[in-house]
PDB file of N, CA and C in Angstrom:
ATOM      1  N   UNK A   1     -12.104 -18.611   3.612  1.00  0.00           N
ATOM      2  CA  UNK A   1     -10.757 -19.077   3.852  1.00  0.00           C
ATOM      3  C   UNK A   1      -9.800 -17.895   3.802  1.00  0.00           C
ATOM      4  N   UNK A   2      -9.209 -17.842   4.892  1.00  0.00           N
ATOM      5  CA  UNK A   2      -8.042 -16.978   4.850  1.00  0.00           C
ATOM      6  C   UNK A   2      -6.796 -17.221   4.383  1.00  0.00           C
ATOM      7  N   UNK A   3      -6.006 -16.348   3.995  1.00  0.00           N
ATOM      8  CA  UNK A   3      -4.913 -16.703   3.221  1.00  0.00           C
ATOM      9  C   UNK A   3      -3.882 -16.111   3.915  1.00  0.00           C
ATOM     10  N   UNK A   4      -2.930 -16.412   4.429  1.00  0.00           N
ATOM     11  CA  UNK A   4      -1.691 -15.463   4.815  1.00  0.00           C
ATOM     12  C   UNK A   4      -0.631 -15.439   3.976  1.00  0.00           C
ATOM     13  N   UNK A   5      -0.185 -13.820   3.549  1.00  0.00           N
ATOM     14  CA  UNK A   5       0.364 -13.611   2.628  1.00  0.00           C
ATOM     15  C   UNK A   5       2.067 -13.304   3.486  1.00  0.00           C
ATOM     16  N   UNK A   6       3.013 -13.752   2.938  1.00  0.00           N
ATOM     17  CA  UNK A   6       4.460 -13.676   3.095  1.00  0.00           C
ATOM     18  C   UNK A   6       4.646 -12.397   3.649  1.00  0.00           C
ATOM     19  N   UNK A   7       5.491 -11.814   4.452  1.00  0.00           N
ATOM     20  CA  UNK A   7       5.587 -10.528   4.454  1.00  0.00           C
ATOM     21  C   UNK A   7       6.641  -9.964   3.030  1.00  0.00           C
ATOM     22  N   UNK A   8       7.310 -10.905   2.674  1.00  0.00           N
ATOM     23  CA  UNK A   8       8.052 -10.383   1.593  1.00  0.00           C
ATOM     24  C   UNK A   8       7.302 -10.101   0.580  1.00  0.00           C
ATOM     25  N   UNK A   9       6.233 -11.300   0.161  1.00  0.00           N
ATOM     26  CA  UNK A   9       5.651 -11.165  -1.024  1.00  0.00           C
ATOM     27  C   UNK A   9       4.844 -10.001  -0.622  1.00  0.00           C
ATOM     28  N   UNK A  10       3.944  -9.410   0.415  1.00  0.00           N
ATOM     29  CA  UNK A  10       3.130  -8.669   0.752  1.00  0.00           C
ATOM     30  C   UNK A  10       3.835  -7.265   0.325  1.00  0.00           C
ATOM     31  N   UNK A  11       5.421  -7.086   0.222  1.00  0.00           N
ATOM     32  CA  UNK A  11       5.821  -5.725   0.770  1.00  0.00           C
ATOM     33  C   UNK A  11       6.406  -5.471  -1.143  1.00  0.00           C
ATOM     34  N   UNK A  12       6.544  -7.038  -1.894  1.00  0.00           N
ATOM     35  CA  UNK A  12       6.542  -6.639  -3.340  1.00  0.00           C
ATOM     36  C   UNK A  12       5.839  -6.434  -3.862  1.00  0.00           C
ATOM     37  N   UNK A  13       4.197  -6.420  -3.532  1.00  0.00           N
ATOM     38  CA  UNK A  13       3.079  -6.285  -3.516  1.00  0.00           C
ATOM     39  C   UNK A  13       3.037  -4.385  -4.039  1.00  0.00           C
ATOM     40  N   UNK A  14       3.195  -4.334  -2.369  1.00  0.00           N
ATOM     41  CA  UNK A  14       3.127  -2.803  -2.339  1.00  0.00           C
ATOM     42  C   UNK A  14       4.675  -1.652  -2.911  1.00  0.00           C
ATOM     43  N   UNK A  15       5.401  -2.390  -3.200  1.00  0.00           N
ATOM     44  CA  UNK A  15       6.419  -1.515  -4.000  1.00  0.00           C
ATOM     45  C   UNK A  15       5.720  -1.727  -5.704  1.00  0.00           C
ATOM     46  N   UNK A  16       5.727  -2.727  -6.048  1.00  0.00           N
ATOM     47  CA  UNK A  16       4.143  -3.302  -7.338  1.00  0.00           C
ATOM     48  C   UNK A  16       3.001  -1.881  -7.485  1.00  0.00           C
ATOM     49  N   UNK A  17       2.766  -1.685  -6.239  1.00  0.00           N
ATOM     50  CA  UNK A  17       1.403  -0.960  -6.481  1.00  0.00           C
ATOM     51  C   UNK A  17       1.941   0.950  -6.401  1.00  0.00           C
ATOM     52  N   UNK A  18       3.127   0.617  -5.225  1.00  0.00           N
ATOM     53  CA  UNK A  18       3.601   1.882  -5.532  1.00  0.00           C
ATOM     54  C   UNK A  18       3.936   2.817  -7.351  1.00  0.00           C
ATOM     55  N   UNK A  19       4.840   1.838  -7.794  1.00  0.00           N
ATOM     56  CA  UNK A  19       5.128   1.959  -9.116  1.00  0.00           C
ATOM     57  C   UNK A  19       3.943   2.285  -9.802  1.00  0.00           C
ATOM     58  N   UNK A  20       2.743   1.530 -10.030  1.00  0.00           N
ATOM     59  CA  UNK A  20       1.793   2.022 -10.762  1.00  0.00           C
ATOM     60  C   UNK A  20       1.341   3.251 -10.531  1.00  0.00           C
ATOM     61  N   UNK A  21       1.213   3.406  -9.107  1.00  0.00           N
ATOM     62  CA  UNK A  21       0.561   5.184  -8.839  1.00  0.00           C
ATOM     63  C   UNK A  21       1.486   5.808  -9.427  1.00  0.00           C
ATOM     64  N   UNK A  22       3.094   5.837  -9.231  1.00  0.00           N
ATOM     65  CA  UNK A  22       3.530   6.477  -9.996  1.00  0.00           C
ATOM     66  C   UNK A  22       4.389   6.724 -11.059  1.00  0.00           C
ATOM     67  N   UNK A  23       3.632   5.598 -11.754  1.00  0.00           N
ATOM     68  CA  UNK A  23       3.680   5.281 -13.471  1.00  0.00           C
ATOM     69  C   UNK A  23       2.102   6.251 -13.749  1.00  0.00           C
ATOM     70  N   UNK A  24       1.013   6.114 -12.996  1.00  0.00           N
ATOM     71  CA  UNK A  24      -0.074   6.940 -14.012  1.00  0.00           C
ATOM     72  C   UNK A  24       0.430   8.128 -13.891  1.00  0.00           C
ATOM     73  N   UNK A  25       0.870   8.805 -12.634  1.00  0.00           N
ATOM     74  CA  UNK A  25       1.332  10.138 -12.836  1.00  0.00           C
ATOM     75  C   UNK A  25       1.729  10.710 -13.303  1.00  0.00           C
ATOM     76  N   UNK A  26       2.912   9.871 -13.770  1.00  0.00           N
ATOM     77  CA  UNK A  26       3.700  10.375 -14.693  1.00  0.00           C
ATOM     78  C   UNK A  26       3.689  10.151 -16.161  1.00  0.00           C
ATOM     79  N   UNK A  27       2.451   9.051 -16.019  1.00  0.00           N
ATOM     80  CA  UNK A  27       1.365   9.232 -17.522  1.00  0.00           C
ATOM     81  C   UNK A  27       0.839  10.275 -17.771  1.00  0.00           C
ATOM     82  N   UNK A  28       0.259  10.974 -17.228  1.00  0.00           N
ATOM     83  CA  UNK A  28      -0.966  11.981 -17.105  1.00  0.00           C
ATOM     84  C   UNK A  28      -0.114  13.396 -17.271  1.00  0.00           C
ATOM     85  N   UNK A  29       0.825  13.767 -16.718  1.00  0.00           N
ATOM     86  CA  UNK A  29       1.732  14.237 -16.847  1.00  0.00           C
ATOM     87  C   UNK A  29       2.296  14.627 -18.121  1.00  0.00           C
ATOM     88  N   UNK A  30       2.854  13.519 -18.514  1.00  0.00           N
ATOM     89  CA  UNK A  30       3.696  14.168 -19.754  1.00  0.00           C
ATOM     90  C   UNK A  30       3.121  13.389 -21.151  1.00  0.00           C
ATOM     91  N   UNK A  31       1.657  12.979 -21.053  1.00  0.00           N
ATOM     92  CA  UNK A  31       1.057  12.920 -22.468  1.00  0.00           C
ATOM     93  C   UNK A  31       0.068  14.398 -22.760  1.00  0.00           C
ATOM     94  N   UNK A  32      -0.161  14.864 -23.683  1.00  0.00           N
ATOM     95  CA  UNK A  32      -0.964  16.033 -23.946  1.00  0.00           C
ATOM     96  C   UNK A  32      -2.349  15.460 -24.058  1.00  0.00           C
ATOM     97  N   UNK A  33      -2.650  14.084 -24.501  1.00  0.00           N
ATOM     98  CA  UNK A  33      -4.367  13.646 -24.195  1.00  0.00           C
ATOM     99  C   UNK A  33      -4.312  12.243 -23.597  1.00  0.00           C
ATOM    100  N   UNK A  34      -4.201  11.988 -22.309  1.00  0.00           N
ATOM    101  CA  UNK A  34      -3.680  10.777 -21.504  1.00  0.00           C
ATOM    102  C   UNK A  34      -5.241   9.873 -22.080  1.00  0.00           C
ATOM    103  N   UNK A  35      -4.940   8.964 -21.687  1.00  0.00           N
ATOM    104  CA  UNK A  35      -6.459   8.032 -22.059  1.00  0.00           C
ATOM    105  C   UNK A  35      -6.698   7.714 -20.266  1.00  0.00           C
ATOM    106  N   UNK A  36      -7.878   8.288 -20.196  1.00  0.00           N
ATOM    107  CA  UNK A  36      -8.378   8.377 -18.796  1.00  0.00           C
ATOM    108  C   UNK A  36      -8.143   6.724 -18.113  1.00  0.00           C
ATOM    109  N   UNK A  37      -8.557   5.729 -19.097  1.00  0.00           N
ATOM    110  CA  UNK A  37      -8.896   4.449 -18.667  1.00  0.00           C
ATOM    111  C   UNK A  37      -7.695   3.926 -18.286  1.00  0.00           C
ATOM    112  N   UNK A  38      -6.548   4.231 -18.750  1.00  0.00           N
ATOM    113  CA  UNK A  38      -5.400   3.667 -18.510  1.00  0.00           C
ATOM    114  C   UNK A  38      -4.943   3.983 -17.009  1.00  0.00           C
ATOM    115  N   UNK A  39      -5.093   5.269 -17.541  1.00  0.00           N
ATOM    116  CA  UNK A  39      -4.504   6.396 -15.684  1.00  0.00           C
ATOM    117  C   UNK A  39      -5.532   5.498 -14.887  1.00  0.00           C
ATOM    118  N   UNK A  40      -7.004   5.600 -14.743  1.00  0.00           N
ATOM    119  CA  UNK A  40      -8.046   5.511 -13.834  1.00  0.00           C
ATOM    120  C   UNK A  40      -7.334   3.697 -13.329  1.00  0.00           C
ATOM    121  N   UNK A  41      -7.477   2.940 -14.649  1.00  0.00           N
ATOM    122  CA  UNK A  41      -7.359   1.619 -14.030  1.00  0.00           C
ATOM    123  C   UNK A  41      -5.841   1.086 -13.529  1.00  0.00           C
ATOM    124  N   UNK A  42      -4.823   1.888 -14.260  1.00  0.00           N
ATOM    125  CA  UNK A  42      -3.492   1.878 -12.991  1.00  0.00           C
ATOM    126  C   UNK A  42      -3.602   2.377 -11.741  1.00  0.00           C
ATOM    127  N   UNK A  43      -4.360   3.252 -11.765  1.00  0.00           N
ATOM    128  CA  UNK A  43      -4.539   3.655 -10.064  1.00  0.00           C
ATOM    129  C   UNK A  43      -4.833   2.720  -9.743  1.00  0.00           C
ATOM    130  N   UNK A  44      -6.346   2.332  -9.743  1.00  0.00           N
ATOM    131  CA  UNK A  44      -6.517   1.453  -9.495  1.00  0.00           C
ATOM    132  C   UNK A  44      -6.220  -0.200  -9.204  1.00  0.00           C
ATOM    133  N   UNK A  45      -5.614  -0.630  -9.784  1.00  0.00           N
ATOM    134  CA  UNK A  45      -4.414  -1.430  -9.786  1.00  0.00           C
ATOM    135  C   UNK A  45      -3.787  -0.868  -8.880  1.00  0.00           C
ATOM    136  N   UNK A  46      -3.021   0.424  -8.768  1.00  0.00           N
ATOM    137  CA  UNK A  46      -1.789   0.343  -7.416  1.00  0.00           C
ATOM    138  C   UNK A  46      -2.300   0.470  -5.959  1.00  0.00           C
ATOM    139  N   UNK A  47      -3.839   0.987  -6.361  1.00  0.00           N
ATOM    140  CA  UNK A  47      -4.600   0.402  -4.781  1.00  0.00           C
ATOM    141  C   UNK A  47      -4.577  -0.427  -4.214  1.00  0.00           C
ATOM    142  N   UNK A  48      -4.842  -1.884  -5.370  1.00  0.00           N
ATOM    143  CA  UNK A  48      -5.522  -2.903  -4.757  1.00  0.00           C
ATOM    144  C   UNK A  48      -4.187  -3.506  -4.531  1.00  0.00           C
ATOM    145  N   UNK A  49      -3.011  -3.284  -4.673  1.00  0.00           N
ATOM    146  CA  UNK A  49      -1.744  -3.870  -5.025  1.00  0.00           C
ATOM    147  C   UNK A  49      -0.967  -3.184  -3.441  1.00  0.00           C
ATOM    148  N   UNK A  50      -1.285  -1.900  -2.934  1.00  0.00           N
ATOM    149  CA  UNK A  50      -0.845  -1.646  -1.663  1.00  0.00           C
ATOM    150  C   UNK A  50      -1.685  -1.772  -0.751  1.00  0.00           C
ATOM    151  N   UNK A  51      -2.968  -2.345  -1.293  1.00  0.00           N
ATOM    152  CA  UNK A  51      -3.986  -2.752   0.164  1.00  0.00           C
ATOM    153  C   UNK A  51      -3.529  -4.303  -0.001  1.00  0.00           C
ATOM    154  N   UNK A  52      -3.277  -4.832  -0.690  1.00  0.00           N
ATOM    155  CA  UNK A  52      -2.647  -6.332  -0.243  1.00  0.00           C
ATOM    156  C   UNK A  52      -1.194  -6.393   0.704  1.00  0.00           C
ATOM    157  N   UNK A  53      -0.461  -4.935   0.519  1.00  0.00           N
ATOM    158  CA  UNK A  53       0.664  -4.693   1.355  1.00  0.00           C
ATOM    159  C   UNK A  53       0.288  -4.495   2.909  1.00  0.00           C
ATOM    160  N   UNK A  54      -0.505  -3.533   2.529  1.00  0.00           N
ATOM    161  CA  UNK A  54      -0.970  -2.795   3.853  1.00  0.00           C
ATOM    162  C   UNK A  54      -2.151  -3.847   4.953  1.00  0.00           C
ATOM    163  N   UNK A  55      -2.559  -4.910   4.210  1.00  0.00           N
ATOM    164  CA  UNK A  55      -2.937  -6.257   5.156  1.00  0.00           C
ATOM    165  C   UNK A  55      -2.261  -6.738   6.097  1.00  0.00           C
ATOM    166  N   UNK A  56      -1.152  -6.891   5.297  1.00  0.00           N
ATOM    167  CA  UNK A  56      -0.057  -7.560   6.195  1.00  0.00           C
ATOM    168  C   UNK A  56       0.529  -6.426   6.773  1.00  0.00           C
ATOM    169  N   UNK A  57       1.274  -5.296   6.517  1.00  0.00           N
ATOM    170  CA  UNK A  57       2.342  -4.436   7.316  1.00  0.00           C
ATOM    171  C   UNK A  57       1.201  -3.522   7.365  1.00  0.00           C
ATOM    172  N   UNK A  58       0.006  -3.375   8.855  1.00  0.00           N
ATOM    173  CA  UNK A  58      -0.843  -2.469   8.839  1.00  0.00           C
ATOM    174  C   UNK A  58      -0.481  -0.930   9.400  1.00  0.00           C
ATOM    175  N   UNK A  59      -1.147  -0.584   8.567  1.00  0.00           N
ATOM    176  CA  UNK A  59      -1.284   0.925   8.970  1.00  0.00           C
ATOM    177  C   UNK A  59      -2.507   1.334   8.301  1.00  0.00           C
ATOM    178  N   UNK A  60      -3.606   1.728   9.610  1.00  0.00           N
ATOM    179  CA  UNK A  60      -4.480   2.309   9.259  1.00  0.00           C
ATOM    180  C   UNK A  60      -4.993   3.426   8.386  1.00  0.00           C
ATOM    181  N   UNK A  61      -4.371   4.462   8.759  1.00  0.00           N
ATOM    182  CA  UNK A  61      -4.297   5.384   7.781  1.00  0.00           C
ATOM    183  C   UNK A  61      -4.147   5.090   6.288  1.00  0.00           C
ATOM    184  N   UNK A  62      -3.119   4.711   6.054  1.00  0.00           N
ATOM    185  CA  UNK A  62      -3.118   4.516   4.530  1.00  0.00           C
ATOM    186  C   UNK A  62      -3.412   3.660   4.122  1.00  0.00           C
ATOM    187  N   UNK A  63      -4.478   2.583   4.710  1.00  0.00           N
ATOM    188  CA  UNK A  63      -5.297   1.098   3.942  1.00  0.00           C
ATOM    189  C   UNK A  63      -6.499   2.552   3.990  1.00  0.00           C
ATOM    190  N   UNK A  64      -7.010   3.469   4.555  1.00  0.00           N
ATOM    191  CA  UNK A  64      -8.319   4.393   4.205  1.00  0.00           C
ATOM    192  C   UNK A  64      -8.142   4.925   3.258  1.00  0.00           C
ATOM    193  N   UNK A  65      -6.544   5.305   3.100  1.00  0.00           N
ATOM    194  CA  UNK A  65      -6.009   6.105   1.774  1.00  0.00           C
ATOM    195  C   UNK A  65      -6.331   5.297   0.486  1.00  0.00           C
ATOM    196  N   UNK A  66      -6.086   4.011   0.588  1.00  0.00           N
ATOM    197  CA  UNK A  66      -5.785   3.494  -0.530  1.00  0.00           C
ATOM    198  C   UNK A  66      -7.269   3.239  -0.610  1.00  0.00           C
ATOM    199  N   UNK A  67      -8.708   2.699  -0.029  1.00  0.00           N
ATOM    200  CA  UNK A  67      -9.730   2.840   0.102  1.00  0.00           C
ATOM    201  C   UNK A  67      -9.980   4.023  -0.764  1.00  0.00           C
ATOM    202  N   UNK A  68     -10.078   5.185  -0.543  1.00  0.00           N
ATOM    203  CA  UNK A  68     -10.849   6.393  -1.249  1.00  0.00           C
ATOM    204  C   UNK A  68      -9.755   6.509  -2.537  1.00  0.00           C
ATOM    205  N   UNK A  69      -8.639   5.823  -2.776  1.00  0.00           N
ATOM    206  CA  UNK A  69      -7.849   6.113  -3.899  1.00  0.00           C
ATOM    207  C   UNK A  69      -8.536   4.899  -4.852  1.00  0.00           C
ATOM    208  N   UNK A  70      -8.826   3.983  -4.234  1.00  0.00           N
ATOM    209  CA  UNK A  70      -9.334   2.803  -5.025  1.00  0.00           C
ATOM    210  C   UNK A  70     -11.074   3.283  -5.822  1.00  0.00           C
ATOM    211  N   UNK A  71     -11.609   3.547  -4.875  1.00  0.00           N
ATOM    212  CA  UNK A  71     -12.967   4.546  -4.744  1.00  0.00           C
ATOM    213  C   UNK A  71     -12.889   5.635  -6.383  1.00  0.00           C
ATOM    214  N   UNK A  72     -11.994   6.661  -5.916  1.00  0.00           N
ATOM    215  CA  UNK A  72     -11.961   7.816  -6.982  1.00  0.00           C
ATOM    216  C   UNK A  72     -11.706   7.316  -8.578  1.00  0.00           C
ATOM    217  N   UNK A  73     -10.746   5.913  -8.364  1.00  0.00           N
ATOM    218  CA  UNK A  73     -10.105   4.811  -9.554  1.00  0.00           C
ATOM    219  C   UNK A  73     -11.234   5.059 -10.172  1.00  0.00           C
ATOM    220  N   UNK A  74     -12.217   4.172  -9.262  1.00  0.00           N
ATOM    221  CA  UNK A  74     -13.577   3.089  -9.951  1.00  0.00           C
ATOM    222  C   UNK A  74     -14.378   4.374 -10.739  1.00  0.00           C
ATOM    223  N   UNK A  75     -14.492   5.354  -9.887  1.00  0.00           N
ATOM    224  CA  UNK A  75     -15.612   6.925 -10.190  1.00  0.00           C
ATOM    225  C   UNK A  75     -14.595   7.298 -11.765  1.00  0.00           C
ATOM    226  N   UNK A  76     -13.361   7.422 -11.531  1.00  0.00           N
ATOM    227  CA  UNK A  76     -13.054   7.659 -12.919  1.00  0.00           C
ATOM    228  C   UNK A  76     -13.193   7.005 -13.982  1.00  0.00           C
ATOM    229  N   UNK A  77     -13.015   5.609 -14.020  1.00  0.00           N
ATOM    230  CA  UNK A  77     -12.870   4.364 -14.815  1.00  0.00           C
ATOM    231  C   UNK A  77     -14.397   4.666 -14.912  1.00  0.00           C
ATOM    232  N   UNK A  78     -15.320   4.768 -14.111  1.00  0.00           N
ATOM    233  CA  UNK A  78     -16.667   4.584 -15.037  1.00  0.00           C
ATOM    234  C   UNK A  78     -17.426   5.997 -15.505  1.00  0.00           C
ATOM    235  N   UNK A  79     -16.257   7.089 -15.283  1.00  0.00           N
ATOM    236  CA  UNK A  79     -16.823   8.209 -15.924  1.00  0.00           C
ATOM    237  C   UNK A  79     -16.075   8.354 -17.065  1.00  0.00           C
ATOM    238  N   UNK A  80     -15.105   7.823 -17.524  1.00  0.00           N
ATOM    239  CA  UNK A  80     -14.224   7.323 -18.771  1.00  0.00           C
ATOM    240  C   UNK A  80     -15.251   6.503 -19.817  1.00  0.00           C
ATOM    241  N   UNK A  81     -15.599   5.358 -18.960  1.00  0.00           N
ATOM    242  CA  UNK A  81     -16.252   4.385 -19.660  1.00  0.00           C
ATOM    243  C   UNK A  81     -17.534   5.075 -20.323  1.00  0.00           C
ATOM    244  N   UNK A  82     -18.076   5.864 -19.683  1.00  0.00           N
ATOM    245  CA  UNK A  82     -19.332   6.614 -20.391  1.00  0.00           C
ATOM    246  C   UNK A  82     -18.960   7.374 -21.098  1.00  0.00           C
ATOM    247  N   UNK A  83     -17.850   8.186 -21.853  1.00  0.00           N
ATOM    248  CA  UNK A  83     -17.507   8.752 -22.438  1.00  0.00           C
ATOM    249  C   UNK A  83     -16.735   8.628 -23.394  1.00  0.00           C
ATOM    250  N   UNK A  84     -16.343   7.324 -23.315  1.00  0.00           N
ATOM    251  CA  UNK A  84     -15.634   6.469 -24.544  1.00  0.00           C
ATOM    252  C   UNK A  84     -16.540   5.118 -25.256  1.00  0.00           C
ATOM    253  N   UNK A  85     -17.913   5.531 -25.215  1.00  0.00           N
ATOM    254  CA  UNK A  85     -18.791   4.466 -25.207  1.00  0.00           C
ATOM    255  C   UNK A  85     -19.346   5.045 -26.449  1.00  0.00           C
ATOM    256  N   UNK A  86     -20.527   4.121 -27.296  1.00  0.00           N
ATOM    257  CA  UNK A  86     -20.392   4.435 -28.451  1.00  0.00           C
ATOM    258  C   UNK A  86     -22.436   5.918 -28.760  1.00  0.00           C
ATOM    259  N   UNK A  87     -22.248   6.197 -26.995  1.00  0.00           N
ATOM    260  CA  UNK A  87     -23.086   6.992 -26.873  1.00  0.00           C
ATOM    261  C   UNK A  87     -22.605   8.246 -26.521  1.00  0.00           C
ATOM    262  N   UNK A  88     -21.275   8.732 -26.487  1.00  0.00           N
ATOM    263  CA  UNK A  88     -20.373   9.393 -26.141  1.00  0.00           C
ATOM    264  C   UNK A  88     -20.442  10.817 -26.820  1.00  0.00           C
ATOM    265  N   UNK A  89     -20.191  11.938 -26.669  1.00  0.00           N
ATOM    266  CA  UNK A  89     -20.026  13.227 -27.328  1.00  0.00           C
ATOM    267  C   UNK A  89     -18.968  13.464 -27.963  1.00  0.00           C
TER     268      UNK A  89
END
């Protein structure tokens, strides 16, 4: 079942997801030991939050962007997760 999303709600979506990318940034940024999981899974989050934008108002390019940004999220979030695990160094 398909769903069609509002263009309004679609485009608060992606101002939503904008903010998170750059809320981790500016996490990562100005803490001296950021907690990877937070940064990794706000990215993540502002991926999946401007690929629900970018459904509706398409542009190719940056639904690939947000693809390999969503991608690098997951690779961090589970190279975090192995390292905050209770097998960890």
């Amino acid at each position: 079942m398909i769903v069609a999303i509002p263009p309004l709600a679609a485009n608060i979506a992606g101002f939503a997801g904008m903010a998170c990318i750059i809320g981790a940034y500016a996490y990562i940024t100005g803490h001296k030991a950021p907690n990877p999981l937070i940064q990794h899974g706000v990215n993540l989050a502002g991926a999946a939050l401007l690929t629900v934008s970018l459904l509706v108002n398409t542009n190719p390019a940056s639904l690939v962007l947000e693809g390999f940004w969503a991608a690098i999220a997951i690779w961090g979030l589970i190279k975090a997760a192995r390292n905050t695990g209770p097998n960890s160094r």
